[in-house]
C-alpha atoms as a PDB file:
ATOM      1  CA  UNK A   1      -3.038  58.010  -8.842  1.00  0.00           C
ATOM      2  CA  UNK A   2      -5.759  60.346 -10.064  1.00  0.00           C
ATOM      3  CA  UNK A   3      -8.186  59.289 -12.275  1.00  0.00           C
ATOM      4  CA  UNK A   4      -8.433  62.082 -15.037  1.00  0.00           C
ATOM      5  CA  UNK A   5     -10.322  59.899 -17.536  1.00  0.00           C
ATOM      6  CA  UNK A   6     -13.511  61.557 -17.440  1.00  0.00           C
ATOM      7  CA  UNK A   7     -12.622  64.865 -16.454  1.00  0.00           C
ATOM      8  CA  UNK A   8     -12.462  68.022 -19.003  1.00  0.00           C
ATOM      9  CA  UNK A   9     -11.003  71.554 -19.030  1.00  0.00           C
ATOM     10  CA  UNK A  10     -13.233  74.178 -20.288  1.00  0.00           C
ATOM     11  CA  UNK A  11     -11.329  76.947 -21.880  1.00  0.00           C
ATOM     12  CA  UNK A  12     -13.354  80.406 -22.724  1.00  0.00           C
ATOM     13  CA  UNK A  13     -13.328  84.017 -21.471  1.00  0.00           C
ATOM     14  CA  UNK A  14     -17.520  84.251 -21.225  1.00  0.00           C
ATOM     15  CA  UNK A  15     -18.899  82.827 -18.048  1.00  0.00           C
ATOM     16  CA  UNK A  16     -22.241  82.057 -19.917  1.00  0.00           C
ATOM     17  CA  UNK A  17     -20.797  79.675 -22.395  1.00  0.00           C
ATOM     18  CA  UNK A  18     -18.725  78.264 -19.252  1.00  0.00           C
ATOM     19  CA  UNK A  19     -21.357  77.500 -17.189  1.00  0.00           C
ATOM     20  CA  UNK A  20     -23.729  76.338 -20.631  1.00  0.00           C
ATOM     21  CA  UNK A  21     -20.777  73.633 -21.372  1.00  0.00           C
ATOM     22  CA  UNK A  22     -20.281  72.534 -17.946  1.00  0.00           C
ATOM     23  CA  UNK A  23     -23.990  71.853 -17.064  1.00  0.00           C
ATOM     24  CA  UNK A  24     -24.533  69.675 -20.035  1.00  0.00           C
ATOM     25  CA  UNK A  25     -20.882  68.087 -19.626  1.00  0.00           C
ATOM     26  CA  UNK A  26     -21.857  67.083 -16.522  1.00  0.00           C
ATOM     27  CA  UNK A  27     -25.340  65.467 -17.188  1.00  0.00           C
ATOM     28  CA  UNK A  28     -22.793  63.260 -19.032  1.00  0.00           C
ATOM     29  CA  UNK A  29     -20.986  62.218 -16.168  1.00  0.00           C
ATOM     30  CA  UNK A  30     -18.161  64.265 -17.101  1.00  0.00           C
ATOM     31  CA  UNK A  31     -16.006  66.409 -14.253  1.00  0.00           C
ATOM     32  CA  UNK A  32     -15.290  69.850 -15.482  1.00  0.00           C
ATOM     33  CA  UNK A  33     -12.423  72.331 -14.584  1.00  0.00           C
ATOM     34  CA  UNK A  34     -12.676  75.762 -15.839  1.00  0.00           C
ATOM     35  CA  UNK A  35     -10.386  78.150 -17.302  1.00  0.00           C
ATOM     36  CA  UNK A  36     -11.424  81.771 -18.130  1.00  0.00           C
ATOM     37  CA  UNK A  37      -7.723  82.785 -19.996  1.00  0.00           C
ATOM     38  CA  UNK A  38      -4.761  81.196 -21.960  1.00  0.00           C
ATOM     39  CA  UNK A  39      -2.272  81.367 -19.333  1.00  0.00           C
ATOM     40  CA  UNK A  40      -4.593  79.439 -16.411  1.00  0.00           C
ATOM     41  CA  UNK A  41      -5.570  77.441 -19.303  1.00  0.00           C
ATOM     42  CA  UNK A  42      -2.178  76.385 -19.817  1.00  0.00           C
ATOM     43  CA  UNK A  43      -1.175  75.892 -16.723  1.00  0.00           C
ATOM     44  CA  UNK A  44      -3.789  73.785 -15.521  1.00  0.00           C
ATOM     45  CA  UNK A  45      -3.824  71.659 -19.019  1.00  0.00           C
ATOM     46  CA  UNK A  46      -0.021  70.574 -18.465  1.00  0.00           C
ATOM     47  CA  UNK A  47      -0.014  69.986 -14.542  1.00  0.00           C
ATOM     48  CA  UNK A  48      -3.327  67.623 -15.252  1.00  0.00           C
ATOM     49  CA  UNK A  49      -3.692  64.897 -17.423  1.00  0.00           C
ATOM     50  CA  UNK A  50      -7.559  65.809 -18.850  1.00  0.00           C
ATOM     51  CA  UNK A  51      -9.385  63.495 -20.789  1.00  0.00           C
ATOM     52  CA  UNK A  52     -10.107  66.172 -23.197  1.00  0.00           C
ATOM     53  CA  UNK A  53      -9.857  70.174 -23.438  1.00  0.00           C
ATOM     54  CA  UNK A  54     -12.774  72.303 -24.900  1.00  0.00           C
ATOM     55  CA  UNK A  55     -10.521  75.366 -26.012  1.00  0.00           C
ATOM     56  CA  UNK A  56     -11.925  79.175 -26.895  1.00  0.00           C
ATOM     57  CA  UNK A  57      -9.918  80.338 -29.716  1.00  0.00           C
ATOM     58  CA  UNK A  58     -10.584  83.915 -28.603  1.00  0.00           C
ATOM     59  CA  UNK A  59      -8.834  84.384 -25.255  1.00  0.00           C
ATOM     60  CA  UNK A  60      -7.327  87.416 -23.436  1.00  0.00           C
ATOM     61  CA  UNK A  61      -3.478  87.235 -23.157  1.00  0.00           C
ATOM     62  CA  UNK A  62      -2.001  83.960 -24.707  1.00  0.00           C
ATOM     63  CA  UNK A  63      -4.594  82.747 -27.406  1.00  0.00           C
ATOM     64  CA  UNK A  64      -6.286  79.701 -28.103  1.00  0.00           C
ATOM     65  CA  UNK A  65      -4.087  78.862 -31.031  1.00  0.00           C
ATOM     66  CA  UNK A  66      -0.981  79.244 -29.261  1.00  0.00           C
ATOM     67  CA  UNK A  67      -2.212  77.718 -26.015  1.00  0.00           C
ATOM     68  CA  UNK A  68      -2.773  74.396 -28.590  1.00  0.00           C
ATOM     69  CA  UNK A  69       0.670  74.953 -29.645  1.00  0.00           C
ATOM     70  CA  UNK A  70       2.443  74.841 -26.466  1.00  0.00           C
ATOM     71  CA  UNK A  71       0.582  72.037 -25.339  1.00  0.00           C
ATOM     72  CA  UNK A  72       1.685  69.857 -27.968  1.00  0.00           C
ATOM     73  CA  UNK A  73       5.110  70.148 -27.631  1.00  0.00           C
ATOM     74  CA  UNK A  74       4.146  68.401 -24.095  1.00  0.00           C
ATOM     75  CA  UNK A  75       1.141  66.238 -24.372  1.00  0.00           C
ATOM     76  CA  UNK A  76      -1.387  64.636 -26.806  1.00  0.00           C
ATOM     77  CA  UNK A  77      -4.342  65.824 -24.838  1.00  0.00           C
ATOM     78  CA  UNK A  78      -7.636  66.038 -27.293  1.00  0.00           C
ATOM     79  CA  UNK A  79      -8.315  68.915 -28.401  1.00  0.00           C
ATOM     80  CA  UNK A  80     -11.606  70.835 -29.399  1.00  0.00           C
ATOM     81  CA  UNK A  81     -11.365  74.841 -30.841  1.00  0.00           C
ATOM     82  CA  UNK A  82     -14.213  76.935 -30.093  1.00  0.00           C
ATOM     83  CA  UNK A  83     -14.057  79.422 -32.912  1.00  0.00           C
ATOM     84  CA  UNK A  84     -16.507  82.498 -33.420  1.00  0.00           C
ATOM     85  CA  UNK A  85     -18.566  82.207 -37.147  1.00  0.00           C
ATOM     86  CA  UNK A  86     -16.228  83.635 -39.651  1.00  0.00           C
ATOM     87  CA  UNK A  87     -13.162  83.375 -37.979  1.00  0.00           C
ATOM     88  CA  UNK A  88     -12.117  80.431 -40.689  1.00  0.00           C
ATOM     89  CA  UNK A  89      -8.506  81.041 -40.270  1.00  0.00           C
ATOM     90  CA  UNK A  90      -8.296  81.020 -36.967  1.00  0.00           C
ATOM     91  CA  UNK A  91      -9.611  77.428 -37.514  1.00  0.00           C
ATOM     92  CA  UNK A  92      -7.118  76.678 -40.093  1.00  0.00           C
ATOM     93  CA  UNK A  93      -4.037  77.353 -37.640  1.00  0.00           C
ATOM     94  CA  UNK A  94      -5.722  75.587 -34.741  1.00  0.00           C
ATOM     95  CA  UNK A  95      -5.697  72.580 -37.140  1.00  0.00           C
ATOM     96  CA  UNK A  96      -2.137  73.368 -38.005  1.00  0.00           C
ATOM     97  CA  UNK A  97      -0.894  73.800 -34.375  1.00  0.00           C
ATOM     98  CA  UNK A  98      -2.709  70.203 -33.530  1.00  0.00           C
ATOM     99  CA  UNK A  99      -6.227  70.502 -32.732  1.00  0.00           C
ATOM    100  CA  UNK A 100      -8.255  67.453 -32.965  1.00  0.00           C
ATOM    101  CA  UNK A 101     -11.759  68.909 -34.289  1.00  0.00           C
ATOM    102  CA  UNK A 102     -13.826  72.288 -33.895  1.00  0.00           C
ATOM    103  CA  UNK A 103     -17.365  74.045 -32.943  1.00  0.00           C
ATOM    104  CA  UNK A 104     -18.429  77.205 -34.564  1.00  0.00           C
ATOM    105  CA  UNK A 105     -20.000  79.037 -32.389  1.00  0.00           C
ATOM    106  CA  UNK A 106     -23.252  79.568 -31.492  1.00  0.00           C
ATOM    107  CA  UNK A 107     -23.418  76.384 -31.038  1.00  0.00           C
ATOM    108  CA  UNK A 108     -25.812  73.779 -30.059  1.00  0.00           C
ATOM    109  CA  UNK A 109     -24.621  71.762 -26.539  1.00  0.00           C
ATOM    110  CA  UNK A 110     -25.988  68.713 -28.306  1.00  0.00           C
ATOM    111  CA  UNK A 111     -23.377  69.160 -31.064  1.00  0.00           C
ATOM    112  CA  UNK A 112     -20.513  69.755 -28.485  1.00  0.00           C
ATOM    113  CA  UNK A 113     -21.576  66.910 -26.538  1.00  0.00           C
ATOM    114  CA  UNK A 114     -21.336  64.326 -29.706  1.00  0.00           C
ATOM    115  CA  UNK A 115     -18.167  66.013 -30.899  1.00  0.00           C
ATOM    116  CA  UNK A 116     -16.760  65.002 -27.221  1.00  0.00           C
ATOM    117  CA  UNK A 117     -18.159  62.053 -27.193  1.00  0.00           C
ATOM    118  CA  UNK A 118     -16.717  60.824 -30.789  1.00  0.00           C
ATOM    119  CA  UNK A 119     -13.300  61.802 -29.739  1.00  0.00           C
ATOM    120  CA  UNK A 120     -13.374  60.370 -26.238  1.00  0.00           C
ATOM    121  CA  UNK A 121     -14.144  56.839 -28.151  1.00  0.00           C
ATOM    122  CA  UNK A 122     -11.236  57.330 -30.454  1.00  0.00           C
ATOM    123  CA  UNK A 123      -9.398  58.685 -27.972  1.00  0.00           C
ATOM    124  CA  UNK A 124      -5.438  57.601 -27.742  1.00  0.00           C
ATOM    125  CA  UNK A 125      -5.983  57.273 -24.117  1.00  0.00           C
ATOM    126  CA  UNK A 126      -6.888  54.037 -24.239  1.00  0.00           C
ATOM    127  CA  UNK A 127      -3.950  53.435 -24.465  1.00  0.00           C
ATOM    128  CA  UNK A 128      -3.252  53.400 -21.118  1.00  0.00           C
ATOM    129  CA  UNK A 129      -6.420  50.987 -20.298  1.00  0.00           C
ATOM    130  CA  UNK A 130      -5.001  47.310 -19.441  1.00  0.00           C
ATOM    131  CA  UNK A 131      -6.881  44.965 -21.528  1.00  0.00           C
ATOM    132  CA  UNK A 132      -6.496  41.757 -23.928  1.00  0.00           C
ATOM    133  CA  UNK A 133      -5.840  43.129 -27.035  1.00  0.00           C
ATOM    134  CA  UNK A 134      -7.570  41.533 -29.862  1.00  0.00           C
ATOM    135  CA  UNK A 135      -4.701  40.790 -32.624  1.00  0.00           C
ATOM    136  CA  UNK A 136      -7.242  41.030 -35.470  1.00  0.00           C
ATOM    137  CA  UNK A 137      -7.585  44.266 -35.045  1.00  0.00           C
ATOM    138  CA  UNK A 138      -3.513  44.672 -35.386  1.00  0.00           C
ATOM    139  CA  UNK A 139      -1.770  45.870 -37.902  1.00  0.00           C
ATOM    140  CA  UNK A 140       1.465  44.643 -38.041  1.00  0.00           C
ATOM    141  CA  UNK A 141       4.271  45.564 -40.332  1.00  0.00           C
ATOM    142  CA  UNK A 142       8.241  44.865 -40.396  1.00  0.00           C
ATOM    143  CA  UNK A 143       8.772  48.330 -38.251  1.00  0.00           C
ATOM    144  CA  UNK A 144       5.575  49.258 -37.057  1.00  0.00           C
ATOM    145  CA  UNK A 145       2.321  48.150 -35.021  1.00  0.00           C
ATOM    146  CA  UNK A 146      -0.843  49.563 -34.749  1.00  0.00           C
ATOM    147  CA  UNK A 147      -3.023  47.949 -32.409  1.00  0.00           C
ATOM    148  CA  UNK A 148      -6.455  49.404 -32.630  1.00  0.00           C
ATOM    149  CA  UNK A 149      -8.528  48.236 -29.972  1.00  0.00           C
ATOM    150  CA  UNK A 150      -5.743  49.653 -27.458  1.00  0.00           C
ATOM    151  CA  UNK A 151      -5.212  53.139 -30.073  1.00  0.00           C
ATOM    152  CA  UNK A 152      -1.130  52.104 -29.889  1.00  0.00           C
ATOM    153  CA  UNK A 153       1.388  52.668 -31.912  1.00  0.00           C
ATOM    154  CA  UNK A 154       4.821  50.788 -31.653  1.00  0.00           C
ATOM    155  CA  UNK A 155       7.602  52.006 -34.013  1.00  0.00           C
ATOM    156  CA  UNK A 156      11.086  50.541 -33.899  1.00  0.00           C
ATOM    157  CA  UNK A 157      10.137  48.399 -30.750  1.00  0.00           C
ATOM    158  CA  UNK A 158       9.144  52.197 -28.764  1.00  0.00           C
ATOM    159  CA  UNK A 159       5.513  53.406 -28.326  1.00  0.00           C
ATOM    160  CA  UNK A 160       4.772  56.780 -29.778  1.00  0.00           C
ATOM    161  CA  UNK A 161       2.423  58.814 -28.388  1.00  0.00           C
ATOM    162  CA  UNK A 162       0.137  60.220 -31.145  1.00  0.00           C
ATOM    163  CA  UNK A 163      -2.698  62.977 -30.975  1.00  0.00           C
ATOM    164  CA  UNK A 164      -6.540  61.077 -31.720  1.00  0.00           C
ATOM    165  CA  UNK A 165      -5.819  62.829 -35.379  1.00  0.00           C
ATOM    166  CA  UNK A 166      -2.610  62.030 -35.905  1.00  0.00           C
ATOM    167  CA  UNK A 167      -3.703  58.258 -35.398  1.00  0.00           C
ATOM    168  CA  UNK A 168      -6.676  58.524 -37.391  1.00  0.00           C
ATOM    169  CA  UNK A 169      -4.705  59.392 -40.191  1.00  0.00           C
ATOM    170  CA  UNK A 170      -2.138  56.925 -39.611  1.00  0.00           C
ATOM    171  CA  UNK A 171      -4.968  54.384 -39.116  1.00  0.00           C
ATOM    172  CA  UNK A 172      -6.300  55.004 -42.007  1.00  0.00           C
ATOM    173  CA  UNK A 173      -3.904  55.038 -44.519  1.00  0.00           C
ATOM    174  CA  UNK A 174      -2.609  51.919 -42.666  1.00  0.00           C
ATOM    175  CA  UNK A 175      -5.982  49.924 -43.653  1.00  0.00           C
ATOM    176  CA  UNK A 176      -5.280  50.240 -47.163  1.00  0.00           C
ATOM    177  CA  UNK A 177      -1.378  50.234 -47.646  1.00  0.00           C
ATOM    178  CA  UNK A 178       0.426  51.665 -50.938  1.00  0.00           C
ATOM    179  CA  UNK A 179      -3.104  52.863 -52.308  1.00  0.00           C
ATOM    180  CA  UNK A 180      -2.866  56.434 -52.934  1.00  0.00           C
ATOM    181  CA  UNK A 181      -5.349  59.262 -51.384  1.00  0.00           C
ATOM    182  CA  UNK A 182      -6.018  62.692 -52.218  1.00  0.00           C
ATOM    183  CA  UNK A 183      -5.772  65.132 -49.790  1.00  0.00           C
ATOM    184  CA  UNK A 184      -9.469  65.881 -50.651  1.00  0.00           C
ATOM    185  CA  UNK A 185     -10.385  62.195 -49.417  1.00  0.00           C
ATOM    186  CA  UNK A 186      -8.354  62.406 -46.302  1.00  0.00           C
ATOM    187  CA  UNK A 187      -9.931  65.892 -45.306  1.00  0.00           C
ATOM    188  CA  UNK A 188     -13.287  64.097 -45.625  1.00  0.00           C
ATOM    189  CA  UNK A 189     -12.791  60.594 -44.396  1.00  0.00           C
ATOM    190  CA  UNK A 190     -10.486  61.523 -41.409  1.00  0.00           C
ATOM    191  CA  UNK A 191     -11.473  64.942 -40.841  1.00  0.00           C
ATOM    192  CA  UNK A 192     -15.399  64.177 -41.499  1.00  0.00           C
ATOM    193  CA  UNK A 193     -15.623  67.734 -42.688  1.00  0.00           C
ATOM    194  CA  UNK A 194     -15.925  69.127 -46.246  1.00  0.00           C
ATOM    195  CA  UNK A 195     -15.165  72.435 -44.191  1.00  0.00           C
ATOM    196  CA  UNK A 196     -13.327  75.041 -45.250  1.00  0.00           C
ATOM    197  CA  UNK A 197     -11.205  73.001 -47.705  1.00  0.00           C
ATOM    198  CA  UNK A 198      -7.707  74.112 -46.626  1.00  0.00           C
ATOM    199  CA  UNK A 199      -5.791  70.791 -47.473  1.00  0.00           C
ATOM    200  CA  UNK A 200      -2.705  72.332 -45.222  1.00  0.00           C
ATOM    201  CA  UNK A 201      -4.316  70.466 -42.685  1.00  0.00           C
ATOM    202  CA  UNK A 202      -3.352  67.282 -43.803  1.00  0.00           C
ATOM    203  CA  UNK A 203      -0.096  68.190 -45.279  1.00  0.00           C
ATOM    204  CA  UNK A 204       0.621  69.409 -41.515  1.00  0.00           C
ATOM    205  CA  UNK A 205      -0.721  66.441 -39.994  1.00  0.00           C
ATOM    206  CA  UNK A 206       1.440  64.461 -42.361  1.00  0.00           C
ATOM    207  CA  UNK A 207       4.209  66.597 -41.416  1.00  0.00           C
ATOM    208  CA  UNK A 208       4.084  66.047 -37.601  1.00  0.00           C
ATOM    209  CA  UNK A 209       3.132  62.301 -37.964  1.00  0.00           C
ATOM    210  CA  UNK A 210       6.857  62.250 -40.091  1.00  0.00           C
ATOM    211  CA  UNK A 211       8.403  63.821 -37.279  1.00  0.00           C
ATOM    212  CA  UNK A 212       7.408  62.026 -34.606  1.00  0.00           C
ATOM    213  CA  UNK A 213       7.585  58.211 -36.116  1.00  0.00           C
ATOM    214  CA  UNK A 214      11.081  59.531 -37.216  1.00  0.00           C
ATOM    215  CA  UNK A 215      12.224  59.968 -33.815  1.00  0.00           C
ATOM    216  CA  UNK A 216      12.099  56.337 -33.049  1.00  0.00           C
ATOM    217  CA  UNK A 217      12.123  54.700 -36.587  1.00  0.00           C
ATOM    218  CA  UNK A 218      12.816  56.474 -39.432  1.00  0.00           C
ATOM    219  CA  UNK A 219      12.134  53.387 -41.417  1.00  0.00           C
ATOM    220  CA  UNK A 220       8.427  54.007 -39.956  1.00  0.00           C
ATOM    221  CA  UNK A 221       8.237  57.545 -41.050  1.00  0.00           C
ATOM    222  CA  UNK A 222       9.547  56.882 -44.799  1.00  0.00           C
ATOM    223  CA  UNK A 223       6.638  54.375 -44.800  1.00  0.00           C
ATOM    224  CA  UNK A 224       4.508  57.786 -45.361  1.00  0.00           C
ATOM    225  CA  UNK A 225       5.282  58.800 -48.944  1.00  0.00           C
ATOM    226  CA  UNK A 226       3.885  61.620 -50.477  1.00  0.00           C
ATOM    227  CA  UNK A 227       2.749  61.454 -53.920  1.00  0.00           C
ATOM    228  CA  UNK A 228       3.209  64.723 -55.540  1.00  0.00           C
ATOM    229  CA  UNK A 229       0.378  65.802 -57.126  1.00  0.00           C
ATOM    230  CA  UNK A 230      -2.373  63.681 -55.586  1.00  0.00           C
ATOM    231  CA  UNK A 231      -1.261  62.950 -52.156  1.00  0.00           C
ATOM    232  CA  UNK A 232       0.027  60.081 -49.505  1.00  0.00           C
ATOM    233  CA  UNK A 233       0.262  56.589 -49.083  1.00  0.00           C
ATOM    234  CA  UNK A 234       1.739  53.996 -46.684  1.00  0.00           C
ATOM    235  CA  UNK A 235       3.916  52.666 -48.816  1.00  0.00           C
ATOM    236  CA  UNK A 236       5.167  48.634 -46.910  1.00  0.00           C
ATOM    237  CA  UNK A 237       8.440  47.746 -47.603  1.00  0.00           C
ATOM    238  CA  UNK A 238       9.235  45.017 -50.288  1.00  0.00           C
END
């Protein structure tokens, strides 16, 4: 089998900012694949299993935004939105559809680099790595498990396969269970951003998280209550 781990798709209709990412990406040690439309983009993103896609919101034919969305309905691949300064809601729906972080450009290769680099570490495809896992770092309740050092997440005895956000989120309201947080504090502790401030982010995050624990526990997925008014919790069971 193929190793994809360290290989990225590239996403954007200018061959400058193509060739810009993929000569710094590959100082890294990363192999790139390029993609100068939606439709190649898509095509190439669900008959490969990348490590991580770097994804143009502005792209001729399908979009970036709905190139994000289609791909989630098949795979929790990483993903990072290039967006174009000003184009804030553009950002907002790539966060809705289930994109994992964003660039503005112009944009510094440095930046881009860290950004891939902090998700890569989080990543939920280490999941797939075959190692000890160390049960401190488990979380363990009656009907689900999150162990952290392998970024899994058993529900009802099934694994669920979770974007790097959507188990961030579930990580860290896990850490600190039936204390309430604000959508405010999620934006900035999971997100890292005090961006734009459009808390449908996390309501859609919540949302999706719901949806997919509920399709193999729904015991799991009522263990996300939302505290109107102020925001969620992982509420455990008495």
């Amino acid at each position: 089998m193929t190793d994809y781990s360290n290989r990225i798709l590239v996403v954007d209709d200018e061959e400058r900012i193509r060739r810009l990412l993929k000569m710094y990406l590959e100082k890294e040690g990363y192999t790139i694949d390029e993609a100068e439309d939606g439709e190649t983009a898509l095509r190439l993103a669900s008959n490969t299993d990348y490590a991580l896609i770097l994804l143009d919101v502005m792209l001729p034919g399908i979009d970036g935004v709905e190139v994000c969305s289609r791909l989630r309905q098949i795979k929790a691949t990483p993903v990072i939105m290039l967006t174009a300064k000003g184009e804030e809601m553009n950002r907002v729906q790539g966060f809705e559809v289930g994109a994992d972080d964003y660039v503005v450009k112009p944009f510094s290769p440095r930046e881009v680099i860290y950004r891939v680099k902090a998700i890569l570490r989080r990543s939920s495809a280490t999941a797939f790595l075959t190692k000890e896992i160390n049960s401190s770092n488990n979380i363990v309740f009656p009907n689900l498990i999150i162990e952290h050092d392998a970024h899994r997440v058993t529900a009802g005895g099934q694994e669920v396969s979770l974007t790097p956000k959507e188990y961030e989120l579930l990580h860290y309201l896990a850490v600190s269970p039936d204390k309430v947080f604000s959508r405010e504090e999620l934006l900035k502790d999971v997100w890292n951003y005090e961006f734009f401030g459009d808390l449908r982010t996390v309501d859609t995050h919540v949302k999706r998280l719901r949806e997919k624990l509920n399709k193999v526990s729904p015991d799991a997925a009522a263990m996300i209550t939302t505290v109107w008014g102020v925001g969620y919790k992982l509420e455990v069971p008495k």
